[in-house]
Protein backbone atom coordinates (compact mmCIF):
# COMPACT_ATOMS: atom_id res chain seq x y z
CA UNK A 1 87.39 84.37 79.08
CA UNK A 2 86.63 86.12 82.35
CA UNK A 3 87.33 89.42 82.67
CA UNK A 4 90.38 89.98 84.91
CA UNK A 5 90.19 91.92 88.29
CA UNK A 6 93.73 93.22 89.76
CA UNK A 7 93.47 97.45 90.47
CA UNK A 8 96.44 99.71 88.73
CA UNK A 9 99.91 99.69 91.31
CA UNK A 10 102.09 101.92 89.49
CA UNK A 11 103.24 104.68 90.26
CA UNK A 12 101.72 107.88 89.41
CA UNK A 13 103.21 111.03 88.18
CA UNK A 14 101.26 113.27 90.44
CA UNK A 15 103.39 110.86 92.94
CA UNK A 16 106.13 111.37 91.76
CA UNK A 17 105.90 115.12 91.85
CA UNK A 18 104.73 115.20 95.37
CA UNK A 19 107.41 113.23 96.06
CA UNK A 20 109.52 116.95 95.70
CA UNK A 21 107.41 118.50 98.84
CA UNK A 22 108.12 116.74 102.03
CA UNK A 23 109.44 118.34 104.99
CA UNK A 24 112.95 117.88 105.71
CA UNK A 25 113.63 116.60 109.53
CA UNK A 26 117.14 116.47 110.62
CA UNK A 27 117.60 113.89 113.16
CA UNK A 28 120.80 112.02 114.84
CA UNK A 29 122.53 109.39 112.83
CA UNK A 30 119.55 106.54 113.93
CA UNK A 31 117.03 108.22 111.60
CA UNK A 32 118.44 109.93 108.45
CA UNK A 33 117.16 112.97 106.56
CA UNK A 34 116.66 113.05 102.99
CA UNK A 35 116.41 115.83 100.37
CA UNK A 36 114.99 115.76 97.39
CA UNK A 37 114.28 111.58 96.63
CA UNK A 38 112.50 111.72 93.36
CA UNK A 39 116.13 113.03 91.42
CA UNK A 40 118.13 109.41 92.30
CA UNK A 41 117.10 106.44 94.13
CA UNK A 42 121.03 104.35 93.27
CA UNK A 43 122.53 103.28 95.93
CA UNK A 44 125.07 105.62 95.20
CA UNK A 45 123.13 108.60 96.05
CA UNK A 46 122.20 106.47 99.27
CA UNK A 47 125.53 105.60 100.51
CA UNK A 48 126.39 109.81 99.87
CA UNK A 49 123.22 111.16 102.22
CA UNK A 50 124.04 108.47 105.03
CA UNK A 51 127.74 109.65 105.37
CA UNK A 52 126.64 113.27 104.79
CA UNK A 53 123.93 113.12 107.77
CA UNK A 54 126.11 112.22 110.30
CA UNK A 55 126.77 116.04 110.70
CA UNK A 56 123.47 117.43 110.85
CA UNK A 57 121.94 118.57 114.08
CA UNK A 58 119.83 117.06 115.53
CA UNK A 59 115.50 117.15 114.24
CA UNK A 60 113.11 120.08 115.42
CA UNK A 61 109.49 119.21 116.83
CA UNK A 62 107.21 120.03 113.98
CA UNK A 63 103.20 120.36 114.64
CA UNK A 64 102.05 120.70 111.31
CA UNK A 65 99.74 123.43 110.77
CA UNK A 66 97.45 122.00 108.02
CA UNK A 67 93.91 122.41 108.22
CA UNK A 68 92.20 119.27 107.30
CA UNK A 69 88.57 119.43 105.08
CA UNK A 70 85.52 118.65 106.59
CA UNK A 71 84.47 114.25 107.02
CA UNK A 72 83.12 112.38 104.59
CA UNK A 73 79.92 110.37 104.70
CA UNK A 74 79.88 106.50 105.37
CA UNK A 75 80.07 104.23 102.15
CA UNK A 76 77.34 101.41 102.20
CA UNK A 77 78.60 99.42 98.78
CA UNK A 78 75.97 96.45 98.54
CA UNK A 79 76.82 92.85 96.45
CA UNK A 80 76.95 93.45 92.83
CA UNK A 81 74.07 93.71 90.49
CA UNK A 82 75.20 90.60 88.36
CA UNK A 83 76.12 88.51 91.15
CA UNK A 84 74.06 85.25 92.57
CA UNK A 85 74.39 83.46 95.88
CA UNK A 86 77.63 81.74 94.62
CA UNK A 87 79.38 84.22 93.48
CA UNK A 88 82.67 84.94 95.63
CA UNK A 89 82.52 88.32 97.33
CA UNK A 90 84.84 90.03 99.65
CA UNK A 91 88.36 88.28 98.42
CA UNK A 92 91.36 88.80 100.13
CA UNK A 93 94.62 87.07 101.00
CA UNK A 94 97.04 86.91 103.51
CA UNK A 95 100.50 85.14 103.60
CA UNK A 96 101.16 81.71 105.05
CA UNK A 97 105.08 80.89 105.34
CA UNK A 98 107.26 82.22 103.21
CA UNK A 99 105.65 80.39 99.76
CA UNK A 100 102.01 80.30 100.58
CA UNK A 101 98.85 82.41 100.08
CA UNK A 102 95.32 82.09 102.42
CA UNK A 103 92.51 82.83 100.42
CA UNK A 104 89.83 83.85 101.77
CA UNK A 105 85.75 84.90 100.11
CA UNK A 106 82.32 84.62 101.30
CA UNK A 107 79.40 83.36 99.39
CA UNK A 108 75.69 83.54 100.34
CA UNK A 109 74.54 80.27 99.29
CA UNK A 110 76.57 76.91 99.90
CA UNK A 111 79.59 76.82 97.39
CA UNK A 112 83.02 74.65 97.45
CA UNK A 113 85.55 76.31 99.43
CA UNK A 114 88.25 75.71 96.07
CA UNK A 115 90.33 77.78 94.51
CA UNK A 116 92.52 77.14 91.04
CA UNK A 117 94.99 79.22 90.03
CA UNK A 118 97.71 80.06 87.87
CA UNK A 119 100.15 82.03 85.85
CA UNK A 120 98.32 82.80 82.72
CA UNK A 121 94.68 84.28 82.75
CA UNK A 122 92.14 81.73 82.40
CA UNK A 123 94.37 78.93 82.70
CA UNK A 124 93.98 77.34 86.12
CA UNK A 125 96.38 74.17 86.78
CA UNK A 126 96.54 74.10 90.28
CA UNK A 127 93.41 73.77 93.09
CA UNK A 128 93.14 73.70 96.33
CA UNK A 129 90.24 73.25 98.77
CA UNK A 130 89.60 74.78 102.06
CA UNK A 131 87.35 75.18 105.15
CA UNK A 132 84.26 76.91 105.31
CA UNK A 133 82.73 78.11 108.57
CA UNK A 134 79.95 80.44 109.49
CA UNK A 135 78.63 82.53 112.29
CA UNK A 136 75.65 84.14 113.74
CA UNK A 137 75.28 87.47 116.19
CA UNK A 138 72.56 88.66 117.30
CA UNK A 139 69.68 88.18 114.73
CA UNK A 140 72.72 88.47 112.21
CA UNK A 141 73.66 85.16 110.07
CA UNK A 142 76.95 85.40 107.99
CA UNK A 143 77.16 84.00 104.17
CA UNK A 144 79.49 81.07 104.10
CA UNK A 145 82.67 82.13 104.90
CA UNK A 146 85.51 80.58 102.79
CA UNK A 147 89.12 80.11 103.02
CA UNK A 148 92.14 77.45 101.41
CA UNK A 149 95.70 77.45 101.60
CA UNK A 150 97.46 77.81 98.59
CA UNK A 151 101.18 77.04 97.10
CA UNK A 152 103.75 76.88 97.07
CA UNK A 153 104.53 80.06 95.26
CA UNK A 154 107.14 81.31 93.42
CA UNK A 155 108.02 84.78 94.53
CA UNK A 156 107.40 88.11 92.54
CA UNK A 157 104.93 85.93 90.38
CA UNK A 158 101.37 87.09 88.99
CA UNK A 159 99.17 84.61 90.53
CA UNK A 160 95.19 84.05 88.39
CA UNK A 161 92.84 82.97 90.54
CA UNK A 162 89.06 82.09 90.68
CA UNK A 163 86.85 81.31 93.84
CA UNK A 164 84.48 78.42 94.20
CA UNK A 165 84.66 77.37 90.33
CA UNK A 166 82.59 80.57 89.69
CA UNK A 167 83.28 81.19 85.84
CA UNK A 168 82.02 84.68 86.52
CA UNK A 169 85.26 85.93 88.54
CA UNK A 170 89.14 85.90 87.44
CA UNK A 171 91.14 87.71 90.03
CA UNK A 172 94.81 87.99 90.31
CA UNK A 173 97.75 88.68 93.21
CA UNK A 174 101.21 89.60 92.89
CA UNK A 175 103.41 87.55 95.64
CA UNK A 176 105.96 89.43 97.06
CA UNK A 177 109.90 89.30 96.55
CA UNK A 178 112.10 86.79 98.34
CA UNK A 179 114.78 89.42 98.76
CA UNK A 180 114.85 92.76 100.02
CA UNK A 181 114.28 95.67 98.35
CA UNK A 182 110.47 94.96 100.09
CA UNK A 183 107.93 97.67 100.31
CA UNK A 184 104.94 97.86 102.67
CA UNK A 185 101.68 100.24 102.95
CA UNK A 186 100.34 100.63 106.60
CA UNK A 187 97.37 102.13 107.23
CA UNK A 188 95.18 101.70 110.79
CA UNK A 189 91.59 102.62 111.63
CA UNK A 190 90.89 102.57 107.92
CA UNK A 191 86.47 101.82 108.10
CA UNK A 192 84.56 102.97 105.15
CA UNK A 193 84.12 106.80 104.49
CA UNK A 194 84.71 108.79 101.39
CA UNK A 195 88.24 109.68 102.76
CA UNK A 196 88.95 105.60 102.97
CA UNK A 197 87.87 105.30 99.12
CA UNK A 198 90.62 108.53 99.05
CA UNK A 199 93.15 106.24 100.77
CA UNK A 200 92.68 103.51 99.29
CA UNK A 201 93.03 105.31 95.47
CA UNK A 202 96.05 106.38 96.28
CA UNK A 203 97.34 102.96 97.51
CA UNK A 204 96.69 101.59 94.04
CA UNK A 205 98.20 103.76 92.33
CA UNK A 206 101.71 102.96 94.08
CA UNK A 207 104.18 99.90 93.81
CA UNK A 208 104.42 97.23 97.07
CA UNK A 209 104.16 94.02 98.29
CA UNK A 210 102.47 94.21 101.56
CA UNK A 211 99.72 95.58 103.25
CA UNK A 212 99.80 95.85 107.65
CA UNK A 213 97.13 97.44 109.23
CA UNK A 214 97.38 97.80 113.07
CA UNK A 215 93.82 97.58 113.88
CA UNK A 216 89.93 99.09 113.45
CA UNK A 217 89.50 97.79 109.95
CA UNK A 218 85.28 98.38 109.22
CA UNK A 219 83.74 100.40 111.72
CA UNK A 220 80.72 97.57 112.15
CA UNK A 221 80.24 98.28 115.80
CA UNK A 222 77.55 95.59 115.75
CA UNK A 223 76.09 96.16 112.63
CA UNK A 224 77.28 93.15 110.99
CA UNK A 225 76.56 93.81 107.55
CA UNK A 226 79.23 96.38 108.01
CA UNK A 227 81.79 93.98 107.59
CA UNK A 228 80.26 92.92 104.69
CA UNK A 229 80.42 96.47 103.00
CA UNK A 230 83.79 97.35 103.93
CA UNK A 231 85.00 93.43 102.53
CA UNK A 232 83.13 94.63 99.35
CA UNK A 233 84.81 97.77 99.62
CA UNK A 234 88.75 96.72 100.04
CA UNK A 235 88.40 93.76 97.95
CA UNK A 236 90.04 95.55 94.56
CA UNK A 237 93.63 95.67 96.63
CA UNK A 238 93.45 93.18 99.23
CA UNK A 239 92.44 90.14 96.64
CA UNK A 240 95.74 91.89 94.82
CA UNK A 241 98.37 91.54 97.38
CA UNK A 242 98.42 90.55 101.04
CA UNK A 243 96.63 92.06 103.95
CA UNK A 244 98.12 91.33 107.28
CA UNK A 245 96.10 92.61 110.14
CA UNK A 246 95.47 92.70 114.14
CA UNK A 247 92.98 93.91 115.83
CA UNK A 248 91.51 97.26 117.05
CA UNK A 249 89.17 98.07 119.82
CA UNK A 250 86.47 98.36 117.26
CA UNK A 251 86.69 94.50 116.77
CA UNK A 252 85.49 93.54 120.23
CA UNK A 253 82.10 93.56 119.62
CA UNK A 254 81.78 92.09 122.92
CA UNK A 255 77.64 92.28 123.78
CA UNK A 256 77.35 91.27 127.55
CA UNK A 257 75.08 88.30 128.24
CA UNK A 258 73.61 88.53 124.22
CA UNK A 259 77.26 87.86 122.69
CA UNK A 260 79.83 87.47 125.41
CA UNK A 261 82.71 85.93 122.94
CA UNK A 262 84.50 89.14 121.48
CA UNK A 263 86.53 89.63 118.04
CA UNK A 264 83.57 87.08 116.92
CA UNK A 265 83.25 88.42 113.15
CA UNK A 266 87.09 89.51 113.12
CA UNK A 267 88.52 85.98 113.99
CA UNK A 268 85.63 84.02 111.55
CA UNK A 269 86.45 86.40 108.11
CA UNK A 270 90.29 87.94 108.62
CA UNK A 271 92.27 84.52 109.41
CA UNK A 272 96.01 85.27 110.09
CA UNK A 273 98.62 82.65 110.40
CA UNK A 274 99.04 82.36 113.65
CA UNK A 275 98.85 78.60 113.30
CA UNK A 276 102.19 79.15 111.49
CA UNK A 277 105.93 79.90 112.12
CA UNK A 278 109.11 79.75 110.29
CA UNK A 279 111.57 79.53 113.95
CA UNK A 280 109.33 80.17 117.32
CA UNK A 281 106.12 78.21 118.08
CA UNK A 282 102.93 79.79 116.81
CA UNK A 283 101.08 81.72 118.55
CA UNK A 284 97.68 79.52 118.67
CA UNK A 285 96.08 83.34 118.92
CA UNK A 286 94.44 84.82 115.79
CA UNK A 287 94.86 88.27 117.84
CA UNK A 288 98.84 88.08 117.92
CA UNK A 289 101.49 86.61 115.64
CA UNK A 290 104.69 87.19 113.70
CA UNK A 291 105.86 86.16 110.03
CA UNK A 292 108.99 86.95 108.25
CA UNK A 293 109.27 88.68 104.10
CA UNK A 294 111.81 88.64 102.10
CA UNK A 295 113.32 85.52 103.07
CA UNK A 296 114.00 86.54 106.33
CA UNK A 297 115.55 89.35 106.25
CA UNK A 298 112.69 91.31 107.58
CA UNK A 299 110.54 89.92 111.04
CA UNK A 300 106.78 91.49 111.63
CA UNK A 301 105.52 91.04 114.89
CA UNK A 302 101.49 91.74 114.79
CA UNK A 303 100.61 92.59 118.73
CA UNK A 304 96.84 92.53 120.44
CA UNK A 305 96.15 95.15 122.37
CA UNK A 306 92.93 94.06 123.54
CA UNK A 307 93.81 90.63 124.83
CA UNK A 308 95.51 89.69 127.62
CA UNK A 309 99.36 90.82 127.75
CA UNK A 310 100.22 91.08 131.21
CA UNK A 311 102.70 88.77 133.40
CA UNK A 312 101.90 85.43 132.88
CA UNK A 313 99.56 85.77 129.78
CA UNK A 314 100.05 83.50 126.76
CA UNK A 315 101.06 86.73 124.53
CA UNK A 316 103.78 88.08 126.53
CA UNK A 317 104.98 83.93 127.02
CA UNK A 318 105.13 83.58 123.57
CA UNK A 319 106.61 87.51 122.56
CA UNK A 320 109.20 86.46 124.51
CA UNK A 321 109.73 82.83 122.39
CA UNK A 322 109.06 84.58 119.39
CA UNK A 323 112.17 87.03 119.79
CA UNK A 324 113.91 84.92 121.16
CA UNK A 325 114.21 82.55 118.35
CA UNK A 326 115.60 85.56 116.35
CA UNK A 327 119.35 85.40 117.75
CA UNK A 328 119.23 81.56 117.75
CA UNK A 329 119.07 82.28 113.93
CA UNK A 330 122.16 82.33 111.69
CA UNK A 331 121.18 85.44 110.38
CA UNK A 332 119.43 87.86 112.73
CA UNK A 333 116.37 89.69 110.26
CA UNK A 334 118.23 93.15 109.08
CA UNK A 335 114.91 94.93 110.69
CA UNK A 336 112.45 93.83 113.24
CA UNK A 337 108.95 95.56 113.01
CA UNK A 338 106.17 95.71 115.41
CA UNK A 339 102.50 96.67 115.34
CA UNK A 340 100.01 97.30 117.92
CA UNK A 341 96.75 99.27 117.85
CA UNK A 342 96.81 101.70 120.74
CA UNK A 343 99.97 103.68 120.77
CA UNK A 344 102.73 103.22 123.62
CA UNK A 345 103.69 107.07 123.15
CA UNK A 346 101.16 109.75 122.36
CA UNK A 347 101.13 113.73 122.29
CA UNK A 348 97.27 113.92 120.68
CA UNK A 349 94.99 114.89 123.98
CA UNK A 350 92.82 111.36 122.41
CA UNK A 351 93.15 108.21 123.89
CA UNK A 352 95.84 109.45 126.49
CA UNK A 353 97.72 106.83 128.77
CA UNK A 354 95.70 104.14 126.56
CA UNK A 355 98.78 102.14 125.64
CA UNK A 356 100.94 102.48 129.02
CA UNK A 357 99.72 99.08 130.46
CA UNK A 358 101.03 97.61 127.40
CA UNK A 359 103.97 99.58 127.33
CA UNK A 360 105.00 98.73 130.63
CA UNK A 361 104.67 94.98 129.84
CA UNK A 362 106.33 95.04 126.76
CA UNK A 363 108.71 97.68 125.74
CA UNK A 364 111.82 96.12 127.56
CA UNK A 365 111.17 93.03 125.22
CA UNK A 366 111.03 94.98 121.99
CA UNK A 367 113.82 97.61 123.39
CA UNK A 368 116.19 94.14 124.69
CA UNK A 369 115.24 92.89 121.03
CA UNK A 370 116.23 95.80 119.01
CA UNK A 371 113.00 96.37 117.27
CA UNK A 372 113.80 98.77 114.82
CA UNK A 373 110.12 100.42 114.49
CA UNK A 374 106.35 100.34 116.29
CA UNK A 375 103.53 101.31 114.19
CA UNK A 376 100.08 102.20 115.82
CA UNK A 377 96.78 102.93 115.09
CA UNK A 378 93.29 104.44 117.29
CA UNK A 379 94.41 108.02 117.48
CA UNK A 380 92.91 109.68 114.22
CA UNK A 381 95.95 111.35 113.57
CA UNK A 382 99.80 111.14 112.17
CA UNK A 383 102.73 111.18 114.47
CA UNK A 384 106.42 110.20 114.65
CA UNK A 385 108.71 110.08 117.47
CA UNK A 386 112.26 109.64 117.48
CA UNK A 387 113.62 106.37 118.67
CA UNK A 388 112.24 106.00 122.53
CA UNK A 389 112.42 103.93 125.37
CA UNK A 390 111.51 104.83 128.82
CA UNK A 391 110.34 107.86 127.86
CA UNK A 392 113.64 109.30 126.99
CA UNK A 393 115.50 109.63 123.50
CA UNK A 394 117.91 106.43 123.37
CA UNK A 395 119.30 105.33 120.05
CA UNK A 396 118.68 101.70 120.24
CA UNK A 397 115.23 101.97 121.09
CA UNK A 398 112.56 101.82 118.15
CA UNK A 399 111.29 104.75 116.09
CA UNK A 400 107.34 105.19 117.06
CA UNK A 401 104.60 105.86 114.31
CA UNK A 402 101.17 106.70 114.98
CA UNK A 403 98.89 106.27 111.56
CA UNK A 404 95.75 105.82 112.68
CA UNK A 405 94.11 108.11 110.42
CA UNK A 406 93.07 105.40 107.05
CA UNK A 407 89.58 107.11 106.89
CA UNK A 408 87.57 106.37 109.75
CA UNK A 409 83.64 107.68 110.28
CA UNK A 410 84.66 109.29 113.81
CA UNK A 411 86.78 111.77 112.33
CA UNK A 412 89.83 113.07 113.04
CA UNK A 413 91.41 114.02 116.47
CA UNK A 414 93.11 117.48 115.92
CA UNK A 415 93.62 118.59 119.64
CA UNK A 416 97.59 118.00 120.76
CA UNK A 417 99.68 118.51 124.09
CA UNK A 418 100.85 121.33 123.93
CA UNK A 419 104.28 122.45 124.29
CA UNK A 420 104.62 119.65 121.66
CA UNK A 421 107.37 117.21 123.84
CA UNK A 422 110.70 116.60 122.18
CA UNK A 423 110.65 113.35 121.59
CA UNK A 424 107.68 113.63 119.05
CA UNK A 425 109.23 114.69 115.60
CA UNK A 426 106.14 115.59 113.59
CA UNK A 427 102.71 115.08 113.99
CA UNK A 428 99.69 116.32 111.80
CA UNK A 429 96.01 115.76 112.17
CA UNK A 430 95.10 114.81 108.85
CA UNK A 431 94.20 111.02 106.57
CA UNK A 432 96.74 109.35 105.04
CA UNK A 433 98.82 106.42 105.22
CA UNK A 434 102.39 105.43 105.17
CA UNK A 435 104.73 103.66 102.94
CA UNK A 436 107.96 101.52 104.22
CA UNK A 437 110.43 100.77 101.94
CA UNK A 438 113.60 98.52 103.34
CA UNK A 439 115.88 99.03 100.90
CA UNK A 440 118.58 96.92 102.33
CA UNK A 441 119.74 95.22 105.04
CA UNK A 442 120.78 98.53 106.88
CA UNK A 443 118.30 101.42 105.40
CA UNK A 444 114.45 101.60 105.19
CA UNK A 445 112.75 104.47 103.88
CA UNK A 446 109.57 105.56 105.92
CA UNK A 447 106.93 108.16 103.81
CA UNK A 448 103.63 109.84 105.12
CA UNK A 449 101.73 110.42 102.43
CA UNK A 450 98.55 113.32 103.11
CA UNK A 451 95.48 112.53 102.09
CA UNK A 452 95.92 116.41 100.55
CA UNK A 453 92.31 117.26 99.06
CA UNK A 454 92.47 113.86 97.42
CA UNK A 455 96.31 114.37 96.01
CA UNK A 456 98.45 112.09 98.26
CA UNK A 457 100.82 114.59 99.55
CA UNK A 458 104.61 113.11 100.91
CA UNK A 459 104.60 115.10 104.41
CA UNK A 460 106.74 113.23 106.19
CA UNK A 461 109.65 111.50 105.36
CA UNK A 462 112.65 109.82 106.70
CA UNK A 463 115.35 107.30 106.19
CA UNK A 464 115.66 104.79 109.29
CA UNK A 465 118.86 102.49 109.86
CA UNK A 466 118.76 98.89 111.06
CA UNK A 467 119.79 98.32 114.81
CA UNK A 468 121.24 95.12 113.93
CA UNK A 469 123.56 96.87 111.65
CA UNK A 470 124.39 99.47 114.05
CA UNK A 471 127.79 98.16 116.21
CA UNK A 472 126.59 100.07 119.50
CA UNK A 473 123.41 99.14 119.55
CA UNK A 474 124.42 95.33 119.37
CA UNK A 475 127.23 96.00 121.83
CA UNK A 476 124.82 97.01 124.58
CA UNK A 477 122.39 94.56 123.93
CA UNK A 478 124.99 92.44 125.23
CA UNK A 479 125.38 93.71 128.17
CA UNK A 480 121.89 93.97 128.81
């Protein structure tokens, strides 16, 4: 029997004591504090904190004064020892619809782009067969790049799975729930550093469903056998649940003249389903889309910031389609969630006014739409605002994350505006990533967790309501 290959995703107890040492933020009744999660996680004990925050003043601008350890060296993980030119490499799947699962592998020699599956190990009574494409750059030539459609699924199932017929490789997914509680990781600018392999240990060892990362996934900058590394390298977890993506600025690879076509390696090995949607036409773009978890109740919007967005672009025709379609729905999604990769509101002295052009295409969609959260990546650092729009406080507008600190080989970008401005809640120059739990259909629970000297460390942490639960909020909208 093959051996199996799914990493640990329980949760630690080193976890669960860090879970006892996050900062406390008071904020306004949009964003609610918590003390002390790790003694009661019943909905009791939930229903007590929201009606006790309501009288709490409101949150304090925190710069954290943490000192971060020095950078880590690039990882360079070559193909296995024991593999041949048909062994699948660089696994990793990605949701299609609300019941299927996009494989996808690469192989250096020609190999049948199948995949069988099942519920028991070994046992494999379902295949399906795929596409397999290739591409060159420069004096570069990919392996053959694989990828097939599989399903349907039943939800919060333990999928086996092998590649190509290769007898040498049982892997194995978990799909996610159909109902909320759902719980995401998000991580941006992740590449392929000792502090990634950090990250990514620490991502194991927890519980969830979902991966998002908003962009700068490898670090190839042109070297192409980058990609092939860092596929090596995240295989363990992202051949064990999904990986949605978009793209970063480090995916351009745009060579004038020698290779004029940008996001060339990005678009040929990370497929999304923009091909697909559950309401709204799809997006035809592989750089923007949307999907939907836990059976709706929960609407992803994955953003390009490095294609076109502006008046009259495709994106911004079909943003406003895709949101849209959400009230024409007979249930609106309890949260709406948005990613892009440079961030629309920034205190870190990097990549200033980056995001604005964007911003000032966009935000009066997302605000009009009652997006309930915008996560970004490209600054190397951690920061939360309170809900924004326009610049100003507003509490209809989304909450905005910056996590763009996964791991990266540039390091980190420690220099902030100072006087911090009062619409950023906490921000910290440090690795990490963050964990988003939507409890229900009004309450999601948003962590930070530290990349603290290899302990993940829970440094920020807050409780965030739904919009569309929230009676004002829905009355202005309205009017708008």
């Amino acid at each position: 029997m093959p051996a199996s290959h799914s990493p640990p995703l329980s949760i630690s107890a080193c976890m669960l004591q860090s879970r006892l040492r996050f900062r406390k933020h008071r904020e306004q009744q949009v964003i609610v504090p918590v003390a002390a999660m790790a003694r009661s996680r019943s909905m009791a004990a939930l229903a007590l904190l929201v009606l006790a925050s309501s009288a709490l003043p409101a949150s304090v601008a925190v710069t954290s004064p943490y000192v971060r350890p020095p950078p880590r060296a690039t990882l360079s993980l070559p193909r296995d020892d024991d593999a041949d030119g048909q062994t699948p490499q660089q696994v990793h799947i990605s949701m299609v619809g609300p019941d299927k699962v996009r494989v996808s592998w690469i192989t250096d020699d020609d190999a049948p782009a199948t995949v069988d599956y099942g519920t028991s190990s070994g046992q494999y009574p379902f295949s399906a067969t795929g596409n397999t494409t290739t591409y060159s750059y420069v004096l570069y030539h990919s392996g053959n790049i694989h990828d097939a459609v599989i399903g349907p699924l039943q939800p919060s199932t333990t999928y086996y799975y092998r590649c190509s017929a290769s007898p040498s490789r049982e892997l194995s997914f978990r799909t996610p729930p159909a109902t909320l509680p759902f719980k995401f990781v998000i991580i941006g600018d992740l590449g392929q550093t000792g502090w990634t392999a950090s990250t990514l240990k620490h991502i194991a060892a927890a519980d969830y469903d979902m991966l998002l990362l908003p962009g700068d996934l490898s670090y190839a900058d042109f070297v192409q056998s980058r990609w092939d590394s860092y596929g090596r390298l995240v295989e363990p977890l992202a051949s064990a649940r999904p990986w949605m993506v978009t793209q970063g600025n480090h995916e351009v690879e745009k060579l004038p003249l020698i290779e004029p076509t940008p996001f060339k390696a990005y678009n040929a090995r990370w497929r999304m389903p923009y091909d697909y949607a559950a309401a709204a036409p799809p997006s035809g773009d592989n750089l923007y889309y949307s999907f939907d978890v836990a059976g709706g109740a929960v609407h992803v919007l994955m953003l390009g910031s490095y294609t076109d967005y502006g008046a009259g672009s495709a994106q911004l025709r079909w943003l406003r389609a895709d949101l849209a379609a959400l009230d024409r729905r007979s249930g609106r999604p309890a949260f709406v969630l948005a990613l892009v990769h440079a961030p629309w509101y920034n205190s870190n002295e990097a990549h200033q006014g980056e995001g604005d052009a964007m911003r000032d295409a966009m935000e009066a969609l997302l605000y009009g739409a009652r997006v309930d959260a915008v996560f970004a990546g490209h600054v190397h650092a951690y920061e939360r605002f309170e809900r924004v729009y326009a610049g100003k406080e507003d509490p209809c507008a989304p909450v905005y994350v910056t996590i763009g600190d996964g791991g990266n080989r540039e390091g980190l970008a420690d220099k902030y505006i100072d006087p911090q401005p009062t619409i950023s809640a906490f921000r910290e120059a440090s690795f990490g990533h963050g964990r988003l739990e939507v409890v229900n259909a009004t309450h999601a629970l948003w962590t930070w967790h530290r990349n603290d000297d290899d302990e993940p460390v829970v440094a920020d942490q807050v409780w965030i309501n739904s919009l569309a639960a929230n009676p004002a909020c829905n009355r202005s909208k309205k009017k708008m």
